[in-house]
Each structure stands twice: as C-alpha cells, then as structure tokens.
Protein backbone atom coordinates (compact mmCIF):
# COMPACT_ATOMS: atom_id res chain seq x y z
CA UNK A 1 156.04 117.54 136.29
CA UNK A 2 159.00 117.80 133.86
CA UNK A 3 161.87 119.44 135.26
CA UNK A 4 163.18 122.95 133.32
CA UNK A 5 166.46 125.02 133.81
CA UNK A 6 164.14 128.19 134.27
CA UNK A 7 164.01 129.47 130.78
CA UNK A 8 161.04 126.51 129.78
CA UNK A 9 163.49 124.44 128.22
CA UNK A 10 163.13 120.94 129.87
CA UNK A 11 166.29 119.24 131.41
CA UNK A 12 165.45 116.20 129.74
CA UNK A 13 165.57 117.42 126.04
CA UNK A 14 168.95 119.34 126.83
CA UNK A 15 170.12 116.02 128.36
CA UNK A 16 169.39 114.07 124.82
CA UNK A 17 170.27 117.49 122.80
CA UNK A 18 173.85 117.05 124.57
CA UNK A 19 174.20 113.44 124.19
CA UNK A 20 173.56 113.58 120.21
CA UNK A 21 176.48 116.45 119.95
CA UNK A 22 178.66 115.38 122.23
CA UNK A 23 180.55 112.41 120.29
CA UNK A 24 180.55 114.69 117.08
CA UNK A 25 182.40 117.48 119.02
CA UNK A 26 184.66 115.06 121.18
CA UNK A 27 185.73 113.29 117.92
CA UNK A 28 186.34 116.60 116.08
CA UNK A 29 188.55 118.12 118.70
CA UNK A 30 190.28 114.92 119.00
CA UNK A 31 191.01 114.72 115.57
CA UNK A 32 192.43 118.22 115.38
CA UNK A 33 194.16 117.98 119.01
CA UNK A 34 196.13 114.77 117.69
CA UNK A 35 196.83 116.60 114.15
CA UNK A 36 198.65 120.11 115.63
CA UNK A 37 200.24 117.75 118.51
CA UNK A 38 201.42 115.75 115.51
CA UNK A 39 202.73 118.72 113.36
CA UNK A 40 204.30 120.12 116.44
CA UNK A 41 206.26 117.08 117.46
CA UNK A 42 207.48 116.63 113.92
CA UNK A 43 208.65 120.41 113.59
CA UNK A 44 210.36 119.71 117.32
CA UNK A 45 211.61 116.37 116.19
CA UNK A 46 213.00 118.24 113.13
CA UNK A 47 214.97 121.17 114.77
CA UNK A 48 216.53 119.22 117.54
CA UNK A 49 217.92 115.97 118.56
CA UNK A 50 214.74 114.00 118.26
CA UNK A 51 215.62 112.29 114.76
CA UNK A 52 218.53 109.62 115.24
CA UNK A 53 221.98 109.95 113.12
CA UNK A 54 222.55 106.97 111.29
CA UNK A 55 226.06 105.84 110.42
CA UNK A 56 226.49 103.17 107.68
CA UNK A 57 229.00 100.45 108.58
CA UNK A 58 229.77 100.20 104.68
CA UNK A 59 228.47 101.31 101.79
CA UNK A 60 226.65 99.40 98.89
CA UNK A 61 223.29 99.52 96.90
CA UNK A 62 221.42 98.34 99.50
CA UNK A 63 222.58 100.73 101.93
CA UNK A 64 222.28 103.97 98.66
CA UNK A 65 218.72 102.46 98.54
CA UNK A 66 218.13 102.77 102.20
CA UNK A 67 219.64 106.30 102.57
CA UNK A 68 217.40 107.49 99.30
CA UNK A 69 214.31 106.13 101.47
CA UNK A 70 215.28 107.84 104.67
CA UNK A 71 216.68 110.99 102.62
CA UNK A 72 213.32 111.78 101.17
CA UNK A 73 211.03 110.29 103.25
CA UNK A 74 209.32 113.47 105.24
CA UNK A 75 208.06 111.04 108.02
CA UNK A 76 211.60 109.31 108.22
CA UNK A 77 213.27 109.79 112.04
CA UNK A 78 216.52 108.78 110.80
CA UNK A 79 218.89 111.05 109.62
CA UNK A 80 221.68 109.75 107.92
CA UNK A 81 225.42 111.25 108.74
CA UNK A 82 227.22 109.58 106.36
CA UNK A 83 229.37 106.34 106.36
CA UNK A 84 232.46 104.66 107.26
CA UNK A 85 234.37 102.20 105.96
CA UNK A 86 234.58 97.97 106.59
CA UNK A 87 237.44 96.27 107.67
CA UNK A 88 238.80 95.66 104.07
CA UNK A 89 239.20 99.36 103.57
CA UNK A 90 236.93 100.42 100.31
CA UNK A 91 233.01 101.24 100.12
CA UNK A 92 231.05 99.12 97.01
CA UNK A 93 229.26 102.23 95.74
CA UNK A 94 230.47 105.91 95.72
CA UNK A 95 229.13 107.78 98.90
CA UNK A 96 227.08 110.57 97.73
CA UNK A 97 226.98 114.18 97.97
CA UNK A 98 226.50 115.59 101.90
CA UNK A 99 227.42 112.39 103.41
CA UNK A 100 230.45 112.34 105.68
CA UNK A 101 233.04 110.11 104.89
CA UNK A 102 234.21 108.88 108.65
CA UNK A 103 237.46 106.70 107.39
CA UNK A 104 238.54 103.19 107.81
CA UNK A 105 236.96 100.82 110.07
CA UNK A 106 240.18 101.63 113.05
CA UNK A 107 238.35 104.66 113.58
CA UNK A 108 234.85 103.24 114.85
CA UNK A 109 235.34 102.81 118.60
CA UNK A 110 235.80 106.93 118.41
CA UNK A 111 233.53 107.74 116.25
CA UNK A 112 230.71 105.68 118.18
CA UNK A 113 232.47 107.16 121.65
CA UNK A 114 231.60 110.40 120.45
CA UNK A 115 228.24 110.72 121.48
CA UNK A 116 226.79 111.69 117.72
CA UNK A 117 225.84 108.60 116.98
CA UNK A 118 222.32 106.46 117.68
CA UNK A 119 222.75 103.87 115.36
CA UNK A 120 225.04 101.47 113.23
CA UNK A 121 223.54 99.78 110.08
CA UNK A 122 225.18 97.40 108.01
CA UNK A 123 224.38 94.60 105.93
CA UNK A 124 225.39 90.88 106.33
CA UNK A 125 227.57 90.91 103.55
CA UNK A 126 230.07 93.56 104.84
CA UNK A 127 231.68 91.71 107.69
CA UNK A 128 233.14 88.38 108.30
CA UNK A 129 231.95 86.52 111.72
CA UNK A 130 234.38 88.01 113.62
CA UNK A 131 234.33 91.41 112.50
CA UNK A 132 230.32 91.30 113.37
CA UNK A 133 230.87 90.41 116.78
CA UNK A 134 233.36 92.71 117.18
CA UNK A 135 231.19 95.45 116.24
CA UNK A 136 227.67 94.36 118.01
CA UNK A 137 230.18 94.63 121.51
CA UNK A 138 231.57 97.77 120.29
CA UNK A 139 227.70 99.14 119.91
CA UNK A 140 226.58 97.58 122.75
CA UNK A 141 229.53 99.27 125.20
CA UNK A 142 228.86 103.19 123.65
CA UNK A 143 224.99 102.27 123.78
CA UNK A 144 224.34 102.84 120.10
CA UNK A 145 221.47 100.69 118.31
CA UNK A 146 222.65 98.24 115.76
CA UNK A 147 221.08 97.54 112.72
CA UNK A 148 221.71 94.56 110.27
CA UNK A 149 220.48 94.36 106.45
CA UNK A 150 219.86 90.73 105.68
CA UNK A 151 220.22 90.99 102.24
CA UNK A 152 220.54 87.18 101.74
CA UNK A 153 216.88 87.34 102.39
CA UNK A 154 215.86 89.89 99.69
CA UNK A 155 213.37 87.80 98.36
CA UNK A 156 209.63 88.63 100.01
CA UNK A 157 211.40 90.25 103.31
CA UNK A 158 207.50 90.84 104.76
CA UNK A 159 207.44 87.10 105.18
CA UNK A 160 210.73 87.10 107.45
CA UNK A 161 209.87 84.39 110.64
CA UNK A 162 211.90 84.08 113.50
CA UNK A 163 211.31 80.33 115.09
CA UNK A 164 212.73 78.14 117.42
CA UNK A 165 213.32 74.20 116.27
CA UNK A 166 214.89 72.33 120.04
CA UNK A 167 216.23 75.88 120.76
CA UNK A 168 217.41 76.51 117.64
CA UNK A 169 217.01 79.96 116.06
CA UNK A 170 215.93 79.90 112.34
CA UNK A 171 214.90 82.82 110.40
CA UNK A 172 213.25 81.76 107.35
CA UNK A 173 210.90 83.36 104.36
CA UNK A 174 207.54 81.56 105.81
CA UNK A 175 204.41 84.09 106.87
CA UNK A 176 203.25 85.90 104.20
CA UNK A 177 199.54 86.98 103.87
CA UNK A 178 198.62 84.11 101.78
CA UNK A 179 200.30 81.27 103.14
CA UNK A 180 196.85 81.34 105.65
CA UNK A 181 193.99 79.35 104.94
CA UNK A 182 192.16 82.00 106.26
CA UNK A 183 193.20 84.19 103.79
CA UNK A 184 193.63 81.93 100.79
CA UNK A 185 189.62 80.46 101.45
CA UNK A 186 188.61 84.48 101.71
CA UNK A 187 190.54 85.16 98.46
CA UNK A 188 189.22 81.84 96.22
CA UNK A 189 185.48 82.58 97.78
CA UNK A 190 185.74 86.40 96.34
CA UNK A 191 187.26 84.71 93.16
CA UNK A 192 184.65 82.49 92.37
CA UNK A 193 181.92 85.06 92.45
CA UNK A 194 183.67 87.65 90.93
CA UNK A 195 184.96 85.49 88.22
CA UNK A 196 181.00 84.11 87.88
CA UNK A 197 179.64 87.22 88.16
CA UNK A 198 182.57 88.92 85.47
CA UNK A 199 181.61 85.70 83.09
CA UNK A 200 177.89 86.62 83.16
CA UNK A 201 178.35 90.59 82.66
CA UNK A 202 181.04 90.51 79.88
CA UNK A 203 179.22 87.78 77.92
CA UNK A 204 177.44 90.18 75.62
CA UNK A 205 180.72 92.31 75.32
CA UNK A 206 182.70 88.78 74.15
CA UNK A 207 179.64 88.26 71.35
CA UNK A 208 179.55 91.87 70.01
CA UNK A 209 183.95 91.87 70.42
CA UNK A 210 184.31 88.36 68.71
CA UNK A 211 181.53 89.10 66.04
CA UNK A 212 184.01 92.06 65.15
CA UNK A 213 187.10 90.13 65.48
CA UNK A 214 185.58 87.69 63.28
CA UNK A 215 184.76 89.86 60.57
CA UNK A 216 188.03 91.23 60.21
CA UNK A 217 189.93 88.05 60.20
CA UNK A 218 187.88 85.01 59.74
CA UNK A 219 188.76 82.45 62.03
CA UNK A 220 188.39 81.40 65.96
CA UNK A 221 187.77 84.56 68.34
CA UNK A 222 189.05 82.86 71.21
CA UNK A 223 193.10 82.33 71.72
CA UNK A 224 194.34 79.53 73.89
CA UNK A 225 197.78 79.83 74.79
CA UNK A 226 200.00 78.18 77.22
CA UNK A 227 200.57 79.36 80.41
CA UNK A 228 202.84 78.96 84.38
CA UNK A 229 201.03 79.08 86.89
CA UNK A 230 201.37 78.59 90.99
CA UNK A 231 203.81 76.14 91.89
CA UNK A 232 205.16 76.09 87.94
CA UNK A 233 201.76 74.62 86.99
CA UNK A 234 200.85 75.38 83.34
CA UNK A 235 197.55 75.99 82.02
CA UNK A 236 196.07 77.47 78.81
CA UNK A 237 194.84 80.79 79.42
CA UNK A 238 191.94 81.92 77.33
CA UNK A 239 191.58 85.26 75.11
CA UNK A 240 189.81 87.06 72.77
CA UNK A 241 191.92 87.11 69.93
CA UNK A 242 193.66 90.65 69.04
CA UNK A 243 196.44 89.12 66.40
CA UNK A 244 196.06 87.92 63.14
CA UNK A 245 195.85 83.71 62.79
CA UNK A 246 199.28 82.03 63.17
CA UNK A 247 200.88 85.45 64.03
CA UNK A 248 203.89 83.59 65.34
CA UNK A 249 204.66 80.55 63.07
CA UNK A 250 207.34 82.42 62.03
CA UNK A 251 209.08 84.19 65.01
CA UNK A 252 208.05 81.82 68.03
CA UNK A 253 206.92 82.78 71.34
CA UNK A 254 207.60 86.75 71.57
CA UNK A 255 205.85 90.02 73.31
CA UNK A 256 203.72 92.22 71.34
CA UNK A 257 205.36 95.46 70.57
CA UNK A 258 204.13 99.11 69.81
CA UNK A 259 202.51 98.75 66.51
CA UNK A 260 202.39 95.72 65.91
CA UNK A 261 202.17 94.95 62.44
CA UNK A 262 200.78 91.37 63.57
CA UNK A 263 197.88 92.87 65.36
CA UNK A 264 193.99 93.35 64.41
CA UNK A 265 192.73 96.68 63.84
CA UNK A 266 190.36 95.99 66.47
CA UNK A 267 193.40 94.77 68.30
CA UNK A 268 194.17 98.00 69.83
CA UNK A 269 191.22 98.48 71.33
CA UNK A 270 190.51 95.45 72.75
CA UNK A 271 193.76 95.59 74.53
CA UNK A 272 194.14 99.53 75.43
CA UNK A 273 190.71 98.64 77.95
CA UNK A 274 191.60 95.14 78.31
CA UNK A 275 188.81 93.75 77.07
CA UNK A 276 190.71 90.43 75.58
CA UNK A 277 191.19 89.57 79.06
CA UNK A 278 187.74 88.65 80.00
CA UNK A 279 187.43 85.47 78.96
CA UNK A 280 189.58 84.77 81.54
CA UNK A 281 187.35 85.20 83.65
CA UNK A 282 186.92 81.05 82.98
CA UNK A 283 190.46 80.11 83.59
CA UNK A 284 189.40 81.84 87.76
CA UNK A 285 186.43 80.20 87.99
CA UNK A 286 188.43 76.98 87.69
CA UNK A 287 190.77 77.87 90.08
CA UNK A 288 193.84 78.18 87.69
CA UNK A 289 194.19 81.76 87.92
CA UNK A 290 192.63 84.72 90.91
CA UNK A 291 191.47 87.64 89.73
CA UNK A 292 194.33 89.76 91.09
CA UNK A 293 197.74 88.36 90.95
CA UNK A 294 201.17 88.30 89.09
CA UNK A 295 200.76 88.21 85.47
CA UNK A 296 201.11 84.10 84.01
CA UNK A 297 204.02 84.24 81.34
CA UNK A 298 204.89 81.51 79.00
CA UNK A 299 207.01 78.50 79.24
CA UNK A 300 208.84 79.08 76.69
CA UNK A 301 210.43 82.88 78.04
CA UNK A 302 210.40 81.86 81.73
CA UNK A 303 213.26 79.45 80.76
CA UNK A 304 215.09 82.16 79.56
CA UNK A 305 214.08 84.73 82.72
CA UNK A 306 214.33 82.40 85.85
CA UNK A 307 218.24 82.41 84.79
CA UNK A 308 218.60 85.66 84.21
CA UNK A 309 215.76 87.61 86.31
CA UNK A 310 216.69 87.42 90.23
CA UNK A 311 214.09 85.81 92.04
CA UNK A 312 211.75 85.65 88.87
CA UNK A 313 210.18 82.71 90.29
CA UNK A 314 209.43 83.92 93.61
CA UNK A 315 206.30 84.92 91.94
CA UNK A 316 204.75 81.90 91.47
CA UNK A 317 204.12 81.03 94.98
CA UNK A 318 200.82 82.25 94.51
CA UNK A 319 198.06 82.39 91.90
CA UNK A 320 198.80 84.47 88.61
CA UNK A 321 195.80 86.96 88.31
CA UNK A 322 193.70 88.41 85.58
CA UNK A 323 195.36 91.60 86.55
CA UNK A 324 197.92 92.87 88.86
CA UNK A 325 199.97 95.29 91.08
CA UNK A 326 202.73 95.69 87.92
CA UNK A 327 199.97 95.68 85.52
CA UNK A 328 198.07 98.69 86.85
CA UNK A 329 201.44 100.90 87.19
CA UNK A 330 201.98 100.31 83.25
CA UNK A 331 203.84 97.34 83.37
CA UNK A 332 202.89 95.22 81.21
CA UNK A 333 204.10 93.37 77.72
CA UNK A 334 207.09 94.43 76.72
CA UNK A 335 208.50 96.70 79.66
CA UNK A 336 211.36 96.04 82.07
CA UNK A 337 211.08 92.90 84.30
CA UNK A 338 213.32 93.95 86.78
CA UNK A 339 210.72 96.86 87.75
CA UNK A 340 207.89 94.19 87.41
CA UNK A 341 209.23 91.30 89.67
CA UNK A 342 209.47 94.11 92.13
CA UNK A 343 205.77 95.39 92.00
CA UNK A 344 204.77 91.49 92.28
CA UNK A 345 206.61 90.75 94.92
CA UNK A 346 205.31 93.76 96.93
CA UNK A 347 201.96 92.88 96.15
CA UNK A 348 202.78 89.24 97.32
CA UNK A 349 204.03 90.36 100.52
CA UNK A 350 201.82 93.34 101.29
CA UNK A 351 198.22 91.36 100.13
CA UNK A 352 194.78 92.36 101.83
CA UNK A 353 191.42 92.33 100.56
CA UNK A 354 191.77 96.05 100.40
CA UNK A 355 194.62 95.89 98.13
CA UNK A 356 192.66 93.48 95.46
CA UNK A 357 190.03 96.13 95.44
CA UNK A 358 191.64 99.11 94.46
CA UNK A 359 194.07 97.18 91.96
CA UNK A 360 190.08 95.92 90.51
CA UNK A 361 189.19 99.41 90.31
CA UNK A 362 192.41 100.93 88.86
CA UNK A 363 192.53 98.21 86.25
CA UNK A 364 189.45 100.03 84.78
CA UNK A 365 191.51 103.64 84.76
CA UNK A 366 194.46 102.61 83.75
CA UNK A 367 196.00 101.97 79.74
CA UNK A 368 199.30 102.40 79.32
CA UNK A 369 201.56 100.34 77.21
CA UNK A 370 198.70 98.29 75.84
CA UNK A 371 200.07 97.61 72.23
C-alpha cells in the first residue's frame, strides 16, 4: 500500500514533485540573496570606510592613467586622495582637479602617521634605491600597503612571472596564454578546420567576387603581397583584389585611404564586409597566419614603425590573424597605431577560446573605416 499525507496525494509523488523544484528555487534565491547582499555591501562600502584612500607617491601618466581607472570605475575599492610629491620636489604631470596636493616628500612620515591613509603607490621610476627603501620601512612602520608600478615592464604586463634561478628572484615577461602548448595545439586545431571549412564555404563567393573584379579591370583577381609574420617571418598573404593593377608603381608601399581614387568600384564593397580577406583563409590553413590575431603589416612600413611605435613588435610573438581585437573596434588601415598596438597587445595577453569567438562573430557586424 502506497503511503498518502491524508488528502490522497501519495508521499512518494510529493517526494519527486519536491526534488524536481527544489534546485530551481534554491538556485533562484541564491542568485537574488548574493545580488541584494552584493548591492548592499557596495552601498556600505561606499558611505563608509570600506573603500581604501590611495595616496600617489608621485605623479606621472601612468599614475593619471591609474587614477582615471579607479576614478570611474563603479566597482573600484580604491579611492584616490590625491598625491604627494618625490624626493626631487616636482610631479611629471599636473595633478588634477579634486586631488589633494600633500607637499614635498619631508612630509610623508606624517601624512602616513595620520591614520587616513591605506595605501602608497608609486612607480619604479620615481625613486632612486635608497629613497625606495626608505619608503617601503616608512609603510611598513604606519601599516599602510605599498604599491609599486613597474612600468619598465609595460610591455604584455599579464605575462609578468616571478621565478627563482639558485635563489635568485627574477621577474620576467614569460606566461602568457599562448606560450602553452596546450593552448597553442587547441588554437592551430580550431584553425585548421575553420580555415578548411571558411575555404570550402567562401569558394563560390571568391568565383562570383573575382568574376566581378575581373570584369571591371581585366587582370588577376587574386593579390599577393608581402607580409611579417610571428617571429618577423614574412609571407605573402593572399587577397581578392580591390585596387586597380599596379596601383602603387608610383607611390610605393602605402595604406589605402578614404576614397581612394586607386580603388575598384567593387572595391568598396568587398572591403566594407571584408570579403577580400577570405582567401586568406589559405595562408591559415598553412599555418602562416590564425584566424584571429594581430593584423600582418608590411616590411617595408614596419621598418619605419618598430623605431618609432613603442613596443610595435611585441606583436609578433604570436600568429598575425585574418582578423583581430583592433580590427573589430575600427582599427584598421589607416587609423592611429598607438591605439592599435594597445588593442593587440590586450588581446595577446588576455587570449581564450572565448575571446576568438566573439572577435569571429563581431568581425561579421562590424565595418568601420573599410576604405
């Protein structure tokens, strides 16, 4: 006989009734629980001492950088105070608006005895040896945290490593994402078949875009053109062609501009959805270029931009891509390389499989600056 609770419902069906509804609800009030506890320690943290006061030992563009982050950053628990000055007496930058200015460096020991303070920051090129050690003791004795900015390792700072060589410290730039063979066999494996399977798809796409190419200006449909690559490898990359034939015999190697008067009618098009790019899709399968990666420039303007880009060649410690983290946020051709070096880098420190994906799928969304 089955067992009932008295009303003819049997104990066994409420038993399995519960256990189907019971996750669902414990996840949903977990959810919220953690969300309002959440929104309630942030509005605590907010109106009382919770958030740490940050002084700045100094003041340069890495530290205006740093206090822009943690000035407009909702989530940030620092709050900065303001700044005061090094032992040679001057800040680098101006100190903006609603930042105290504490005075010279004399004044640290009581402005650090004073109790407002959590935490120094300063970066490694604001005090001599002696003035750092000086100031590590002085945090150490008032029990404020001390911060230091390497900037001598701005360059790919995700791949900072720590090691010991026969007790030794070293810090070095040496684990990034990519440097694993885990990571780089995952990456080549997904490049292969995406780059077979992107061959196979856009074939019809290449016949009906070179037939039209051809038309307009007789000639080849494909355009080879030299290429750098990983390790300052060069290559010829392969495109459909969206410029008329010999369009730079008599300016050299340049960047397309808006308008272009060198460029096809169907030009435009082709490279507003990036459709002269999927030939390419030849130069992955042989393993000189990944899908997703840092844009491959030429040899003849990376002579000219490793002197006078910082780190400019940072970025080829990996494979150039078919597109890319700078690409996707409209920066391609002729834009500022500055901002671009920056987007490749963060892509180079920050890679996942994840991160490939959506840059895939915003490639397909996004147009701007295509000339």
């Amino acid at each position: 006989m089955i067992p009932t609770d008295g009303t003819g419902t049997s104990i066994e069906k409420a038993s399995r009734l519960y256990l189907l509804i019971a996750p669902g609800v414990l996840l949903l009030t977990m959810t919220l629980w953690r969300y309002f506890l959440c929104k309630l320690i942030w509005r605590f943290a907010r109106e009382t001492r919770l958030m740490e006061n940050v002084l700045f030992l100094g003041w340069n563009q890495d530290c205006a950088d740093a206090g822009e982050i943690m000035t407009h950053d909702p989530g940030s628990p620092m709050r900065i105070v303001g700044a005061i000055r090094t032992p040679n007496g001057t800040f680098a930058e101006p100190l903006p608006e609603g930042f105290e200015d504490y005075g010279n460096y004399e004044r640290l020991p009581e402005v650090l005895a004073s109790g407002n303070i959590d935490m120094l920051i300063t970066t490694d090129s604001e005090l001599d040896r002696e003035a750092l050690g000086q100031t590590i003791t002085l945090c150490e004795k008032e029990m404020v945290g001390f911060q230091l900015v390497p900037t001598c390792f701005r360059v790919l700072l995700g791949g900072l490593h720590l090691e010991k060589i026969f007790g030794m410290p070293l810090l070095g730039i040496s684990k990034l994402p990519l440097h694993s063979r885990v990571n780089l066999f995952i990456k080549r494996v997904i490049d292969a078949v995406g780059g077979f399977i992107g061959l196979v798809l856009s074939a019809p796409l290449i016949a009906i875009f070179g037939a039209l190419i051809y038309l307009e200006s007789p000639g080849p449909i494909f355009y080879r053109q030299r290429r750098v690559g990983q390790r300052g490898q060069e290559f010829d990359i392969i495109k459909l062609r969206s410029m008329k034939l010999d369009s730079e015999a008599g300016t050299g190697a340049v960047w397309t501009v808006e308008n272009d008067p060198r460029r096809l009618k169907i030009g435009k098009l082709l490279r507003a959805w990036n459709i002269d790019e999927v030939p390419q899709f030849w130069n992955v399968l042989k393993g000189e270029m990944s899908l997703v990666g840092p844009r491959p420039e030429r040899p003849e303007l990376i002579a000219k931009f490793r002197d006078e880009i910082p780190h400019y060649n940072a970025r080829h410690a990996i494979k150039p891509g078919i597109t890319g983290w700078a690409q996707v946020n409209g920066l391609r051709g002729n834009t500022d390389l500055t901002e671009r070096i920056k987007y490749d880098l963060h892509y180079i420190e920050r890679w996942n499989l994840l991160f490939d994906f959506q840059i895939m799928m915003l490639t397909f969304l996004k147009r701007e600056n295509a000339y």
